[in-house]
C-alpha atoms as a PDB file:
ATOM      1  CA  UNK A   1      34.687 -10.467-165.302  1.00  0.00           C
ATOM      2  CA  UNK A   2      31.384 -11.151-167.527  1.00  0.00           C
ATOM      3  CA  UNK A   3      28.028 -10.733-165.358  1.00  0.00           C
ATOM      4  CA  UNK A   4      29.291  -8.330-162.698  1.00  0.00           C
ATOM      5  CA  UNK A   5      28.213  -4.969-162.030  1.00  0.00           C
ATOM      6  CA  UNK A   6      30.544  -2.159-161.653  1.00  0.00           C
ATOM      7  CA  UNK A   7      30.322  -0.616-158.328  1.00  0.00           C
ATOM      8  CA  UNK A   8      28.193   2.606-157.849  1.00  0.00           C
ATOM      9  CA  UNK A   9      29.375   5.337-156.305  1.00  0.00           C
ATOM     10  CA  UNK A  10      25.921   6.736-156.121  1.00  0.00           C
ATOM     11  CA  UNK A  11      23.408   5.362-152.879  1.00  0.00           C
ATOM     12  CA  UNK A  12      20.295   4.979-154.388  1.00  0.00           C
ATOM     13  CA  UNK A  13      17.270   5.903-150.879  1.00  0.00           C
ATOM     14  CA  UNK A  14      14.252   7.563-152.757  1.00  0.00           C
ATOM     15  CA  UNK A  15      13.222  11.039-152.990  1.00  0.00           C
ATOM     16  CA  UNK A  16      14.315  13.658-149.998  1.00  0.00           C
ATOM     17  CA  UNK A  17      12.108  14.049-147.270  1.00  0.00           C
ATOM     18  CA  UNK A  18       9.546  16.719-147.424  1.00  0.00           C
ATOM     19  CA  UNK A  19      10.263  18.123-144.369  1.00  0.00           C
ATOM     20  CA  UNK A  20      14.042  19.465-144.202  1.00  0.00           C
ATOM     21  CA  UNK A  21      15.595  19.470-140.683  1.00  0.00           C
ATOM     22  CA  UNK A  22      18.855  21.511-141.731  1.00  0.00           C
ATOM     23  CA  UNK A  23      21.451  24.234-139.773  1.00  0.00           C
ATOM     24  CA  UNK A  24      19.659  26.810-141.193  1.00  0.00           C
ATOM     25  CA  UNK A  25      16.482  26.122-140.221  1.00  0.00           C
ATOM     26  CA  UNK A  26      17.499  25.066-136.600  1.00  0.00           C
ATOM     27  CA  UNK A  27      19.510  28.462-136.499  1.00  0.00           C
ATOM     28  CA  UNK A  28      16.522  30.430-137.685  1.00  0.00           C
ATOM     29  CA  UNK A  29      14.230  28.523-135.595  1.00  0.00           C
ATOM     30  CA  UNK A  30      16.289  29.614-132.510  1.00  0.00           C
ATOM     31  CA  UNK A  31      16.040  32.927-133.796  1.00  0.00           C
ATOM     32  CA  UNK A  32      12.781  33.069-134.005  1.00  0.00           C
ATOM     33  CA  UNK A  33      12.609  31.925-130.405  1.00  0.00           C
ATOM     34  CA  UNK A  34      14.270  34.629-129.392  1.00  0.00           C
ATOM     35  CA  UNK A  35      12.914  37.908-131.249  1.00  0.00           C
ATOM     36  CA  UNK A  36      15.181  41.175-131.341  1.00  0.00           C
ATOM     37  CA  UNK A  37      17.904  39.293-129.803  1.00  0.00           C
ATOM     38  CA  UNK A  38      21.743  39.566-131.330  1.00  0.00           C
ATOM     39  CA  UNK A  39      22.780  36.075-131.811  1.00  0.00           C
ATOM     40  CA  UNK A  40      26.237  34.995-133.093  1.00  0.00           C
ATOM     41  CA  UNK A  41      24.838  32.064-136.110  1.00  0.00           C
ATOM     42  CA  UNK A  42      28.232  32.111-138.020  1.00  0.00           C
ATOM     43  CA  UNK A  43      32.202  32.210-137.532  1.00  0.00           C
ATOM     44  CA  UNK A  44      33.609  31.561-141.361  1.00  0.00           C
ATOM     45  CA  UNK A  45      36.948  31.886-141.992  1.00  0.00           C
ATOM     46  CA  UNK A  46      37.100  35.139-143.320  1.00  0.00           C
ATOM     47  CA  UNK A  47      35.014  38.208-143.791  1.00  0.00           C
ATOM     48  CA  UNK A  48      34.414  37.990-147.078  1.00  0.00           C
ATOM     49  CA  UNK A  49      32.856  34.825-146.414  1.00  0.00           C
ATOM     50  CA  UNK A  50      30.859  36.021-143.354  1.00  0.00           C
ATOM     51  CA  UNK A  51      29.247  39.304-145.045  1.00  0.00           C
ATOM     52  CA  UNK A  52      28.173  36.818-147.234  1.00  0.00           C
ATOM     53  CA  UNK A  53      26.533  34.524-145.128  1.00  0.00           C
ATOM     54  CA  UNK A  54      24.650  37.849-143.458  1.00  0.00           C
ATOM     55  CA  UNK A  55      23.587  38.965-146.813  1.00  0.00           C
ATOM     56  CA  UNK A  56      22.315  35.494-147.281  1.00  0.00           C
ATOM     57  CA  UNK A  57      20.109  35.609-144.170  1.00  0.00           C
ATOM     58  CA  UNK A  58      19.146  39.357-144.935  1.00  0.00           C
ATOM     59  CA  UNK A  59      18.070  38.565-148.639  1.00  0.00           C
ATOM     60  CA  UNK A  60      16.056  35.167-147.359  1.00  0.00           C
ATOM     61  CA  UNK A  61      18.412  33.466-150.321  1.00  0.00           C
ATOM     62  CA  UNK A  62      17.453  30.696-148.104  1.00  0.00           C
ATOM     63  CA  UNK A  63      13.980  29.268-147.291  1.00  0.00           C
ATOM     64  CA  UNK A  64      14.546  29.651-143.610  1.00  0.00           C
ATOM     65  CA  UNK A  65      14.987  33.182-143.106  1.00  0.00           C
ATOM     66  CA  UNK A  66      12.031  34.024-145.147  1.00  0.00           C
ATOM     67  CA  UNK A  67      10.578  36.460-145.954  1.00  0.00           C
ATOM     68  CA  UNK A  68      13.293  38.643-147.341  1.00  0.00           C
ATOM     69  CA  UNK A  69      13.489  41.415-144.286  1.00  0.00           C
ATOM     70  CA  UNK A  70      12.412  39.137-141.376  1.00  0.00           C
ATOM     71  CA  UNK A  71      16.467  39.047-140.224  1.00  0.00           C
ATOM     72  CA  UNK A  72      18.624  41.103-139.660  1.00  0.00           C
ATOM     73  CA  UNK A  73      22.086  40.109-139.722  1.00  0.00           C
ATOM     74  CA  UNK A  74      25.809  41.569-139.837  1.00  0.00           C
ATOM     75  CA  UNK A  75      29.559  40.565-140.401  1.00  0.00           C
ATOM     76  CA  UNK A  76      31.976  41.626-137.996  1.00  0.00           C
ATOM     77  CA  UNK A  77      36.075  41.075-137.306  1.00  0.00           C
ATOM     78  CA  UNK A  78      36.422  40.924-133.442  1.00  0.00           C
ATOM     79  CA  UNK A  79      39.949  40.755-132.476  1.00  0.00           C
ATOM     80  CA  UNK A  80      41.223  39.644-128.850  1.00  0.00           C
ATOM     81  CA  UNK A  81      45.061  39.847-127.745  1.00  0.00           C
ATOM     82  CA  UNK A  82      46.350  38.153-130.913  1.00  0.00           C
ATOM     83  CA  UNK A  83      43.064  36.628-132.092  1.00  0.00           C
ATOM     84  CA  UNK A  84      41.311  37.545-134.722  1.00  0.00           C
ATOM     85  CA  UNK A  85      37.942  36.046-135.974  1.00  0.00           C
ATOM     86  CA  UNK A  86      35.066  36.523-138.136  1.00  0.00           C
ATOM     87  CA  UNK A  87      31.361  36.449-137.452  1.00  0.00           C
ATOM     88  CA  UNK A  88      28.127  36.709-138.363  1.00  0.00           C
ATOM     89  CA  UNK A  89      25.411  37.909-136.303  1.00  0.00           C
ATOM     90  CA  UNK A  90      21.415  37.882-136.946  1.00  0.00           C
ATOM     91  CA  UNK A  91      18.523  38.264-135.225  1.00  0.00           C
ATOM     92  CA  UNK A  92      14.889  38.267-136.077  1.00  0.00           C
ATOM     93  CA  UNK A  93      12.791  41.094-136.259  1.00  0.00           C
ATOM     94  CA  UNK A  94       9.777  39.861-137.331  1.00  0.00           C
ATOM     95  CA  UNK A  95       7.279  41.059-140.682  1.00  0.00           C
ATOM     96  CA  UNK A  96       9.453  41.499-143.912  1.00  0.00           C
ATOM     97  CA  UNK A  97       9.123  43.293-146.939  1.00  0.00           C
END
């Protein structure tokens, strides 16, 4: 029909907020909470996937585990009876490179 507008699959809200209240930087707020202590942030669905998510945290590729160096964090396969599953563990140590 003439005069209508198509409908918009975008929602137009304004800009982002400043501040950004995501998983990551709850996780690494926790972690930081709790210095030098192993904590389980992760459990993707393969390990491929998690020693990428604890190269992520090691490497700071995200704002909340900066600086580069201030986590530590690992992938590991932990199997029980016939379960199998894949995590990632991190902690914070503080400083960074």
């Amino acid at each position: 029909m003439r005069g209508e507008q198509p409908v918009s699959l975008v929602e137009f809200v304004g800009p982002p907020p400043k501040q950004r209240n995501t998983k990551h930087s709850r996780i690494a707020a926790d972690l930081r909470a709790h210095p030098n202590v192993w904590g389980v942030v992760g459990k993707p669905a393969s390990i491929t996937r998690a020693a990428s998510a604890a190269q992520a945290i090691r490497n700071a590729r995200l704002p909340s585990y900066s600086p580069a160096g201030s986590f530590e964090a690992v992938a590991r396969t932990i199997t029980s009876g016939n379960s199998t599953e894949h995590r990632v563990y991190a902690r914070y140590v503080g400083g960074g490179q």
